[in-house]
PDB file of N, CA and C in Angstrom:
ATOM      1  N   UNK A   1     101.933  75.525-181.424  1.00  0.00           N
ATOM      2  CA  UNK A   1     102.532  76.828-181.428  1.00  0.00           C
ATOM      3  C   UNK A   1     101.495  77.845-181.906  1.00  0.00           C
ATOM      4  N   UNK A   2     101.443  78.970-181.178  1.00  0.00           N
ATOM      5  CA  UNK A   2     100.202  79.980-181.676  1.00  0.00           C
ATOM      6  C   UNK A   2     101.081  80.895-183.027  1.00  0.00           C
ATOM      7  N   UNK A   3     100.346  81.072-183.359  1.00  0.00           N
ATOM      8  CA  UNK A   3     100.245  81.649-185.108  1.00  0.00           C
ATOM      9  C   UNK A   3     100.069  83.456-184.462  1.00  0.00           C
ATOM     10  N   UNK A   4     100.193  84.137-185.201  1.00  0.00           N
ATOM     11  CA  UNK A   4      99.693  85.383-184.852  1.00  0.00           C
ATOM     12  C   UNK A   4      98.087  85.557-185.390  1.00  0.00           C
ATOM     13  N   UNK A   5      97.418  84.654-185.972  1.00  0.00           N
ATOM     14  CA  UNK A   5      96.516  84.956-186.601  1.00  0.00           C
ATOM     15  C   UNK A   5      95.387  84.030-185.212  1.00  0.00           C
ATOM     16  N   UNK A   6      96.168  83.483-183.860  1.00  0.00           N
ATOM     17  CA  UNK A   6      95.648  82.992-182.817  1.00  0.00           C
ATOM     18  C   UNK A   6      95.846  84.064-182.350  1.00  0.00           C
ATOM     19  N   UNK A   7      97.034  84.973-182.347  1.00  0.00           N
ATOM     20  CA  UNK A   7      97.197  85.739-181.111  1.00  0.00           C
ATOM     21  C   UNK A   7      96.089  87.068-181.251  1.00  0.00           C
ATOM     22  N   UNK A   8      95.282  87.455-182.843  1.00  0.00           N
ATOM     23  CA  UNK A   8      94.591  88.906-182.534  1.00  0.00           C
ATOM     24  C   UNK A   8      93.140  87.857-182.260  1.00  0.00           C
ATOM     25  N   UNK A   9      92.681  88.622-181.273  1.00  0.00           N
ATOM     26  CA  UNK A   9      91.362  88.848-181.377  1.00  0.00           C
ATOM     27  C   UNK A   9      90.158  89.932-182.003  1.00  0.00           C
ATOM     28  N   UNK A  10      89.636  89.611-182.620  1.00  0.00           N
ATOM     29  CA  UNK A  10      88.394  90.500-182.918  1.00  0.00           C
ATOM     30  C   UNK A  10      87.503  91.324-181.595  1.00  0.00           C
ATOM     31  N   UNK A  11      87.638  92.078-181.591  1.00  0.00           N
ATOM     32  CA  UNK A  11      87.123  93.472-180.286  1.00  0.00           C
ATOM     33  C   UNK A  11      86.281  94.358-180.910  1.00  0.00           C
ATOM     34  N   UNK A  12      85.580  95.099-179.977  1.00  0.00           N
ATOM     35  CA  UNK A  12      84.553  95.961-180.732  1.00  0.00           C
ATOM     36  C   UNK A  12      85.095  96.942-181.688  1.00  0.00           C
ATOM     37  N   UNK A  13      84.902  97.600-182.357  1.00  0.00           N
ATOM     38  CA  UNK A  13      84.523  98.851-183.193  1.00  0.00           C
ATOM     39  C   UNK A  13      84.636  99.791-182.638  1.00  0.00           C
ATOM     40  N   UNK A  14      85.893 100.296-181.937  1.00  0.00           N
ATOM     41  CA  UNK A  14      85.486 101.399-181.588  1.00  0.00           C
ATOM     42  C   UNK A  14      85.679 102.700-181.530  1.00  0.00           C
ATOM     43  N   UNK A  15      85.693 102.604-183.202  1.00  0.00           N
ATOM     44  CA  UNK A  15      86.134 104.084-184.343  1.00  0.00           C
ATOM     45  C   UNK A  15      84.859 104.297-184.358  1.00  0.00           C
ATOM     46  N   UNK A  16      83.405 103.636-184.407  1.00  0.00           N
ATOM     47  CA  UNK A  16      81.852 103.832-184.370  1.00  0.00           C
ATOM     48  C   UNK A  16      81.182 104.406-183.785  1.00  0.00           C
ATOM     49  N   UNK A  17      82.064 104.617-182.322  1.00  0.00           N
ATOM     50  CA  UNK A  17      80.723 105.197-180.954  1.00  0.00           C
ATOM     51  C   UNK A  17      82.513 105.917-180.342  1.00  0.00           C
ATOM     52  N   UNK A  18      82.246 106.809-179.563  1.00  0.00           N
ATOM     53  CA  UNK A  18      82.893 107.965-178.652  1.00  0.00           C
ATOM     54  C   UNK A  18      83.517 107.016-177.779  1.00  0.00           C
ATOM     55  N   UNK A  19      85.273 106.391-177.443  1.00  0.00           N
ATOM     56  CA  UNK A  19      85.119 106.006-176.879  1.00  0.00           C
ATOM     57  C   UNK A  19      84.996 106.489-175.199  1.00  0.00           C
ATOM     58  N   UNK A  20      84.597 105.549-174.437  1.00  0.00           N
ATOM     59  CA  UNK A  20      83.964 106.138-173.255  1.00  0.00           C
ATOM     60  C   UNK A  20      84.983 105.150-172.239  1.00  0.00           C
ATOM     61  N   UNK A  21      85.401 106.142-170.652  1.00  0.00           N
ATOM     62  CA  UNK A  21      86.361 105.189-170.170  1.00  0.00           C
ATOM     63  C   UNK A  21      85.340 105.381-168.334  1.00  0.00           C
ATOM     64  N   UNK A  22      85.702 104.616-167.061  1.00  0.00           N
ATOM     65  CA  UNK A  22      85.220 105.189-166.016  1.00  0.00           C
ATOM     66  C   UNK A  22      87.797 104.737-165.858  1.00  0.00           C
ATOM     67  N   UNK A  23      86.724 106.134-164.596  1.00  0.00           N
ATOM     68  CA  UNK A  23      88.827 105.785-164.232  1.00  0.00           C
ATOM     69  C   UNK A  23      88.422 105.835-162.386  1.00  0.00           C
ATOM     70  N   UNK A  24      88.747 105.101-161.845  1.00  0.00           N
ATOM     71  CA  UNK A  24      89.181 105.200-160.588  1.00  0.00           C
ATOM     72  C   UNK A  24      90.726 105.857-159.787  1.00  0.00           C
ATOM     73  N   UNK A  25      90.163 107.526-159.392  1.00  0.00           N
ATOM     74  CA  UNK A  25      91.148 107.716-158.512  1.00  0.00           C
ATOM     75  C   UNK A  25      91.277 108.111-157.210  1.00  0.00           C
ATOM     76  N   UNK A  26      92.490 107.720-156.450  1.00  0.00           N
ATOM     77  CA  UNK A  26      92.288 108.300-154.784  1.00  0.00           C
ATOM     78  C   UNK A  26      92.401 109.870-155.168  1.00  0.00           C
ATOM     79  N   UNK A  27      91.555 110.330-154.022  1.00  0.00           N
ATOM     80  CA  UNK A  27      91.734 112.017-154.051  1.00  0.00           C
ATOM     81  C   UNK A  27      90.573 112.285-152.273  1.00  0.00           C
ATOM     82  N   UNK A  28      91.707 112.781-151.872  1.00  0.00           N
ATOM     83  CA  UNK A  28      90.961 113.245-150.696  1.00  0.00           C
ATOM     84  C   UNK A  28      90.217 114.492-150.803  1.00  0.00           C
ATOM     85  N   UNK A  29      89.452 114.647-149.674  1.00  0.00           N
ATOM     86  CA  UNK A  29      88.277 115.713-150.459  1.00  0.00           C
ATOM     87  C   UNK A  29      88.996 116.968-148.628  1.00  0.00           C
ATOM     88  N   UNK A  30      88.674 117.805-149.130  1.00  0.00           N
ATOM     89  CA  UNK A  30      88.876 118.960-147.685  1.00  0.00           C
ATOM     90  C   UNK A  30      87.115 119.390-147.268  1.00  0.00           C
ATOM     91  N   UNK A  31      87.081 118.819-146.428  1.00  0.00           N
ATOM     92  CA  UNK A  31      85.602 119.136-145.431  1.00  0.00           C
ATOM     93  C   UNK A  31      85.337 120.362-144.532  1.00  0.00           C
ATOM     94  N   UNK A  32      84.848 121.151-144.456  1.00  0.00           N
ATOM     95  CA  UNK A  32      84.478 121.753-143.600  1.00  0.00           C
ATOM     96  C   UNK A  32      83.342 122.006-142.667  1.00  0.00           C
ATOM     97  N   UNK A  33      83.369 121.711-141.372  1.00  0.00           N
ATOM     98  CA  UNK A  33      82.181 121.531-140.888  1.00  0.00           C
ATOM     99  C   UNK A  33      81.996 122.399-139.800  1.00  0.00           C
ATOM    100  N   UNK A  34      80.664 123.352-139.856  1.00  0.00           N
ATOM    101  CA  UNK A  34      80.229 124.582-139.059  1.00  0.00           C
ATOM    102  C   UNK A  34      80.044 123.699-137.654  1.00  0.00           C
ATOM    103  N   UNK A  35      80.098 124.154-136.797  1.00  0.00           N
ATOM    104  CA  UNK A  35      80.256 124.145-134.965  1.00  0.00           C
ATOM    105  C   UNK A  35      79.315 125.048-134.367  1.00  0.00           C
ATOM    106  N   UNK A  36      79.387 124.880-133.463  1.00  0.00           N
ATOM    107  CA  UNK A  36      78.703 125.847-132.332  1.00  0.00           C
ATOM    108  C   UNK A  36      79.432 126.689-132.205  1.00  0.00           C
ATOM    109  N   UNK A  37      78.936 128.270-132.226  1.00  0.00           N
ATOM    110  CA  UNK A  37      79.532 128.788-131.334  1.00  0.00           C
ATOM    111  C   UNK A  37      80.221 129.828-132.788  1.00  0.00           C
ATOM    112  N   UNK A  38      79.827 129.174-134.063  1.00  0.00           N
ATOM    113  CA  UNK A  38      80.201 130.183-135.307  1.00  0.00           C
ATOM    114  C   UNK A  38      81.607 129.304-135.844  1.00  0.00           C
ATOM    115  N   UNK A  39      82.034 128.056-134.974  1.00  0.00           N
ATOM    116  CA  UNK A  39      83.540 127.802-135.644  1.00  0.00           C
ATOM    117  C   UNK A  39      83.312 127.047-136.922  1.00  0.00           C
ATOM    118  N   UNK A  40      84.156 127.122-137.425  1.00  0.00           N
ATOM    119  CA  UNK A  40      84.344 126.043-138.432  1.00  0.00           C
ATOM    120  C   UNK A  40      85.595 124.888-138.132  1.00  0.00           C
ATOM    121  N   UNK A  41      85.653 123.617-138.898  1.00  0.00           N
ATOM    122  CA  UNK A  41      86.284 122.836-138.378  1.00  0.00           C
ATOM    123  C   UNK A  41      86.646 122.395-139.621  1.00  0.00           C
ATOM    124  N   UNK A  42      88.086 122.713-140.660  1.00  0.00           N
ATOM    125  CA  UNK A  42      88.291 122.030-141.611  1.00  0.00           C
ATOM    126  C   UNK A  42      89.161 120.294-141.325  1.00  0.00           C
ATOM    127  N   UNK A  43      88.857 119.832-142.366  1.00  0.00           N
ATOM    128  CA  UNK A  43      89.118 118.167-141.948  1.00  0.00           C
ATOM    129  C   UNK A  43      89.348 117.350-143.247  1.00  0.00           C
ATOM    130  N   UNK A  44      90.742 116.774-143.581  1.00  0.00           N
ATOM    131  CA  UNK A  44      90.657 116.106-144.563  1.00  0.00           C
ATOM    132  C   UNK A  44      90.199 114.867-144.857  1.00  0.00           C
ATOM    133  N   UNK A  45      89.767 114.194-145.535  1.00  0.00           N
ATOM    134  CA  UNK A  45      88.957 112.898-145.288  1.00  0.00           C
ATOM    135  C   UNK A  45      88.993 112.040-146.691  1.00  0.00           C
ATOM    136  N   UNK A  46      90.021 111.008-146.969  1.00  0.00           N
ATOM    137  CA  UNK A  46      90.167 110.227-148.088  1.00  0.00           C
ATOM    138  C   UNK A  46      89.010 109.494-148.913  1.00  0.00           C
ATOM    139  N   UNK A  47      89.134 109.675-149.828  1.00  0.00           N
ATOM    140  CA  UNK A  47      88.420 109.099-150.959  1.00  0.00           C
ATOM    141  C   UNK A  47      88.515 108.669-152.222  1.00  0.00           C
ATOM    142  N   UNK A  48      87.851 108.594-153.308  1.00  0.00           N
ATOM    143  CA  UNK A  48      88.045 107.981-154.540  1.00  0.00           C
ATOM    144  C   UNK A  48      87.295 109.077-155.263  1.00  0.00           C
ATOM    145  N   UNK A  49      87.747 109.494-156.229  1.00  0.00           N
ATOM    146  CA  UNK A  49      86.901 110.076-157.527  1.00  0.00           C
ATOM    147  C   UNK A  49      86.695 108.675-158.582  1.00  0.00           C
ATOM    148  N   UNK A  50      85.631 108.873-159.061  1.00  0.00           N
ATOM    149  CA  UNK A  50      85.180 108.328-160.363  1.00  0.00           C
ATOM    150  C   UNK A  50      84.769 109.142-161.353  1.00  0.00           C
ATOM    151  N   UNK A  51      85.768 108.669-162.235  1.00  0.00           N
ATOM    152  CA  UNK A  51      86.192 109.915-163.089  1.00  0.00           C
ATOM    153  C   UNK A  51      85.348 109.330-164.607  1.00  0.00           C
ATOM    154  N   UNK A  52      84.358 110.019-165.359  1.00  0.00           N
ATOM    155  CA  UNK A  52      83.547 109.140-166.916  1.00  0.00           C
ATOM    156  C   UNK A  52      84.173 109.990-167.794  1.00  0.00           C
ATOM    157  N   UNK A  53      84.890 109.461-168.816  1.00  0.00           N
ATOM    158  CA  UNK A  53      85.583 110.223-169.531  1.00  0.00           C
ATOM    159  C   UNK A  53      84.835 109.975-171.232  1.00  0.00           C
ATOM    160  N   UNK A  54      84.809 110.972-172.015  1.00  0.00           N
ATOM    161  CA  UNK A  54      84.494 110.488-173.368  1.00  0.00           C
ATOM    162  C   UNK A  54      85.250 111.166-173.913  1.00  0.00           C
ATOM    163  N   UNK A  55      85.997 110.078-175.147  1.00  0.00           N
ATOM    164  CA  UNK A  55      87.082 110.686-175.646  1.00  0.00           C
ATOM    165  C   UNK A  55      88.496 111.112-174.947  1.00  0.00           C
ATOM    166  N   UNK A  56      88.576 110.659-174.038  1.00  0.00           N
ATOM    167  CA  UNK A  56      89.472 111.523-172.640  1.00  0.00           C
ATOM    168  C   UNK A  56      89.277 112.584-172.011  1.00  0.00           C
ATOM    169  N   UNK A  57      88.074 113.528-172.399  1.00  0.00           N
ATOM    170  CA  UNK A  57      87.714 114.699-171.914  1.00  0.00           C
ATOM    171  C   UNK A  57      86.499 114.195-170.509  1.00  0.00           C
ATOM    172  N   UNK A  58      86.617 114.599-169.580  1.00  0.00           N
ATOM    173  CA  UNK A  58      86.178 114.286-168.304  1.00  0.00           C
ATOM    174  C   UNK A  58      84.708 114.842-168.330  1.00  0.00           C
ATOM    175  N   UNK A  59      83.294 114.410-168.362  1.00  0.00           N
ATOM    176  CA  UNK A  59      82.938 114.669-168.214  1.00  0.00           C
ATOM    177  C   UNK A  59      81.611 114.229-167.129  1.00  0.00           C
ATOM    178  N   UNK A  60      81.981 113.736-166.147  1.00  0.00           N
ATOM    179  CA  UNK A  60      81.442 113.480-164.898  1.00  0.00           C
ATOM    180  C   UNK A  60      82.432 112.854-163.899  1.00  0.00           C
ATOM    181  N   UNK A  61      82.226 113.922-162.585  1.00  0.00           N
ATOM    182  CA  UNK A  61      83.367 113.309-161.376  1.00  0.00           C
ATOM    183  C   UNK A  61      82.267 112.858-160.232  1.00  0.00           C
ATOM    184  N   UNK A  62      82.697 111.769-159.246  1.00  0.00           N
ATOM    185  CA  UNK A  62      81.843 111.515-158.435  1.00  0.00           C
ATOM    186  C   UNK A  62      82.532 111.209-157.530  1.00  0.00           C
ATOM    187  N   UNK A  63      82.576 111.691-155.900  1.00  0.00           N
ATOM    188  CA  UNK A  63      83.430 111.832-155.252  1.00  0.00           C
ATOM    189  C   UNK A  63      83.167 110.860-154.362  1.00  0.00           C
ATOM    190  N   UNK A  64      84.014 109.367-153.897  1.00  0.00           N
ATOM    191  CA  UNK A  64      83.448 108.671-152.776  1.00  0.00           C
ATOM    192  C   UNK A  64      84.149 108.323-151.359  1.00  0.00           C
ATOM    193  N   UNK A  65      83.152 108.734-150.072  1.00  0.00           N
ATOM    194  CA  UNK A  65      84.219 108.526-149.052  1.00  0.00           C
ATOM    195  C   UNK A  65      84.354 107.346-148.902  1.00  0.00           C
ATOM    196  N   UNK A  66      86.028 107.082-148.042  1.00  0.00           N
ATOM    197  CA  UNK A  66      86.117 105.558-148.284  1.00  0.00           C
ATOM    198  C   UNK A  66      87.207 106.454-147.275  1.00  0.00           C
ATOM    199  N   UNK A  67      87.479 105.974-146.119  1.00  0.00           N
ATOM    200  CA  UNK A  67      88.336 106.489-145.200  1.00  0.00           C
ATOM    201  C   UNK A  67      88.656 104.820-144.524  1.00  0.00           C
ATOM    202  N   UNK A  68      89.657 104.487-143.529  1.00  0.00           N
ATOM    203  CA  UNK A  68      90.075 103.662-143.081  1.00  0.00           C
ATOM    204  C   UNK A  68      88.951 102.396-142.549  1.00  0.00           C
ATOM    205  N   UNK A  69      87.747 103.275-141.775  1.00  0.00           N
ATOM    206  CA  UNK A  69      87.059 102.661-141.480  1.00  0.00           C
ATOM    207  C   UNK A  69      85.735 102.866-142.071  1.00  0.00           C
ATOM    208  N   UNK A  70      85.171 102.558-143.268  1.00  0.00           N
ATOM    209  CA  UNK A  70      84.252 102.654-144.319  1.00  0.00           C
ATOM    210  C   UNK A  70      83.136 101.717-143.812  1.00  0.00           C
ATOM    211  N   UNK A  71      82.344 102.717-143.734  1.00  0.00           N
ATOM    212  CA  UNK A  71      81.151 102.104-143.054  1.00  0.00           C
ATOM    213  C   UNK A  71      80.326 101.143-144.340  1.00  0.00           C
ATOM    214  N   UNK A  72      79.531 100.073-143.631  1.00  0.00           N
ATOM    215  CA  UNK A  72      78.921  99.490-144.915  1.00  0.00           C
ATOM    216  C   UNK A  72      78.039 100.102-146.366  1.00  0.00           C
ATOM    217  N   UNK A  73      77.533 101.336-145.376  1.00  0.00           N
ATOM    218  CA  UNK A  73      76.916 101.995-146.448  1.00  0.00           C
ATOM    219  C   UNK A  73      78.602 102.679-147.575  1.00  0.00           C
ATOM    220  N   UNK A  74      79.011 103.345-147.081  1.00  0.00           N
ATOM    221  CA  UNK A  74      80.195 103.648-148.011  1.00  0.00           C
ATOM    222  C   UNK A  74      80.737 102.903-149.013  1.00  0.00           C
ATOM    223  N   UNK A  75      80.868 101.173-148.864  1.00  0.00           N
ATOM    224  CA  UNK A  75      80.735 100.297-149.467  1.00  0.00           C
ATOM    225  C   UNK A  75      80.006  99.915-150.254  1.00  0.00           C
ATOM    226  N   UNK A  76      78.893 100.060-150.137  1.00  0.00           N
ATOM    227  CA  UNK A  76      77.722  99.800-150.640  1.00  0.00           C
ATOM    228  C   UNK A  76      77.576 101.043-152.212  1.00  0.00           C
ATOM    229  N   UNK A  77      77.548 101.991-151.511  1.00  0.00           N
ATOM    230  CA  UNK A  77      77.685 103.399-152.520  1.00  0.00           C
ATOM    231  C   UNK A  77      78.701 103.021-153.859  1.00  0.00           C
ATOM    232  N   UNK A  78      79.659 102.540-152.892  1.00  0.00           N
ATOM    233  CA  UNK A  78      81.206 102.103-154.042  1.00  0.00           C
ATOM    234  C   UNK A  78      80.770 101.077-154.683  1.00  0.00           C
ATOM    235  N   UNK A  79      80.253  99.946-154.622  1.00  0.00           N
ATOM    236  CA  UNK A  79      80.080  99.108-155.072  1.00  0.00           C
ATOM    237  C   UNK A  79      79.076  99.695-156.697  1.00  0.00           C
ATOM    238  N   UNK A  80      78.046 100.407-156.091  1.00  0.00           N
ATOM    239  CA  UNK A  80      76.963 100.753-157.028  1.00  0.00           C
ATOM    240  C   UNK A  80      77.049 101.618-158.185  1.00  0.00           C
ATOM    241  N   UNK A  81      78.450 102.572-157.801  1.00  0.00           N
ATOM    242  CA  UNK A  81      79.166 103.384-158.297  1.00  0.00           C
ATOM    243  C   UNK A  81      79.635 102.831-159.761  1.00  0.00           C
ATOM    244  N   UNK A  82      80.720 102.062-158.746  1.00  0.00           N
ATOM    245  CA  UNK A  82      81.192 100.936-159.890  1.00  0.00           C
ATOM    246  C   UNK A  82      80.690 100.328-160.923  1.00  0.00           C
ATOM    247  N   UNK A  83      79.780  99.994-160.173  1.00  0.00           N
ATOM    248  CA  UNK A  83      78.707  98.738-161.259  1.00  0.00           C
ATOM    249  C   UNK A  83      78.129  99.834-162.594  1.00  0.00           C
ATOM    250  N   UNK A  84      77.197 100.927-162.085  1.00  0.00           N
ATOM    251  CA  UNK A  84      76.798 101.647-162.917  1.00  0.00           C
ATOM    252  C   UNK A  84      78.216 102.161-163.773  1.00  0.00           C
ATOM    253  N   UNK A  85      79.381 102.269-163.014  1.00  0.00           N
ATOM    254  CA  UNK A  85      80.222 102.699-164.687  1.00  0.00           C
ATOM    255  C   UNK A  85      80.729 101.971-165.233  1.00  0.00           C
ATOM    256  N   UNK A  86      80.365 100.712-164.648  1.00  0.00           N
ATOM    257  CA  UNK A  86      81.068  99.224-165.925  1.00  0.00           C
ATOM    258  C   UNK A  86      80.022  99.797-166.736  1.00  0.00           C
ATOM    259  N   UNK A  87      78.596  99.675-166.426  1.00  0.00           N
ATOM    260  CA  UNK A  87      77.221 100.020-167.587  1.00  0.00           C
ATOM    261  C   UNK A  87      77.683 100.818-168.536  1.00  0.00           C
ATOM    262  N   UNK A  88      77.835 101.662-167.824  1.00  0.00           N
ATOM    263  CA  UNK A  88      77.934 103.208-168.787  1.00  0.00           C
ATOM    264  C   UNK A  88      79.137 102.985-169.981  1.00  0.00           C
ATOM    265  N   UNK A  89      80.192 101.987-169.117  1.00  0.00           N
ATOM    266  CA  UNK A  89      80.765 102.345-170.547  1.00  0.00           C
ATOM    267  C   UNK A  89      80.568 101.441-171.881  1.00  0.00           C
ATOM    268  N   UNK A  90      79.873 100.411-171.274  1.00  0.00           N
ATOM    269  CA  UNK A  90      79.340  99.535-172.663  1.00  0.00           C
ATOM    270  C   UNK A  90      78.579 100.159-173.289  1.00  0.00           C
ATOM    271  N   UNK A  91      77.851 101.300-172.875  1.00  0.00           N
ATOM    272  CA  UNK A  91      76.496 101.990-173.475  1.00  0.00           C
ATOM    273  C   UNK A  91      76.876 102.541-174.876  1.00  0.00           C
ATOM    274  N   UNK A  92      75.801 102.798-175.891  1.00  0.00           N
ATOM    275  CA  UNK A  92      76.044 103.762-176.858  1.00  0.00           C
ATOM    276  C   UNK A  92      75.356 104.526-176.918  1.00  0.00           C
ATOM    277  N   UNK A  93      76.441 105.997-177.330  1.00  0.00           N
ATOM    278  CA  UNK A  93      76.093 107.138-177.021  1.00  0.00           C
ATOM    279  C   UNK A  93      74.638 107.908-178.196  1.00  0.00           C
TER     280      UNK A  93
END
């Protein structure tokens, strides 16, 4: 039978350093793209923000396309995205 003294674990400290979060959200972005001829062509086009928060106050957004058919590079971007804000948030500030 677990004890409660099984159930806490020991976790970082983290009254010591700012804590720091990455947040993944959908947010489509509105595009506009100049034409021939002087037009413009607005166009909505789905994506992800990656949102670095310290303390909960937002302070870096990074906007990624990721539409139905996400080309490998788009993937690729996301992937790297990601990875760098697992980093970031182990980091100390």
């Amino acid at each position: 039978m677990a004890t409660d003294e099984d159930n806490h674990r020991e976790g970082p400290d983290i009254t010591a350093e700012p804590l720091r979060a990455a947040l993944l959200v959908p947010r489509s972005q509105r595009l506009l793209l100049d034409l021939d001829g002087g037009h413009t062509l607005a166009m909505v086009y789905p994506g992800l923000s990656l949102l670095r928060t310290v303390e909960g106050r937002v302070i870096e957004e990074l906007w990624l396309p990721q539409g139905e058919d996400a080309s490998d590079t788009d993937d690729e971007v996301l992937i790297a995205a990601l990875r760098d804000a697992v980093l970031w948030t182990a980091q100390k500030s």
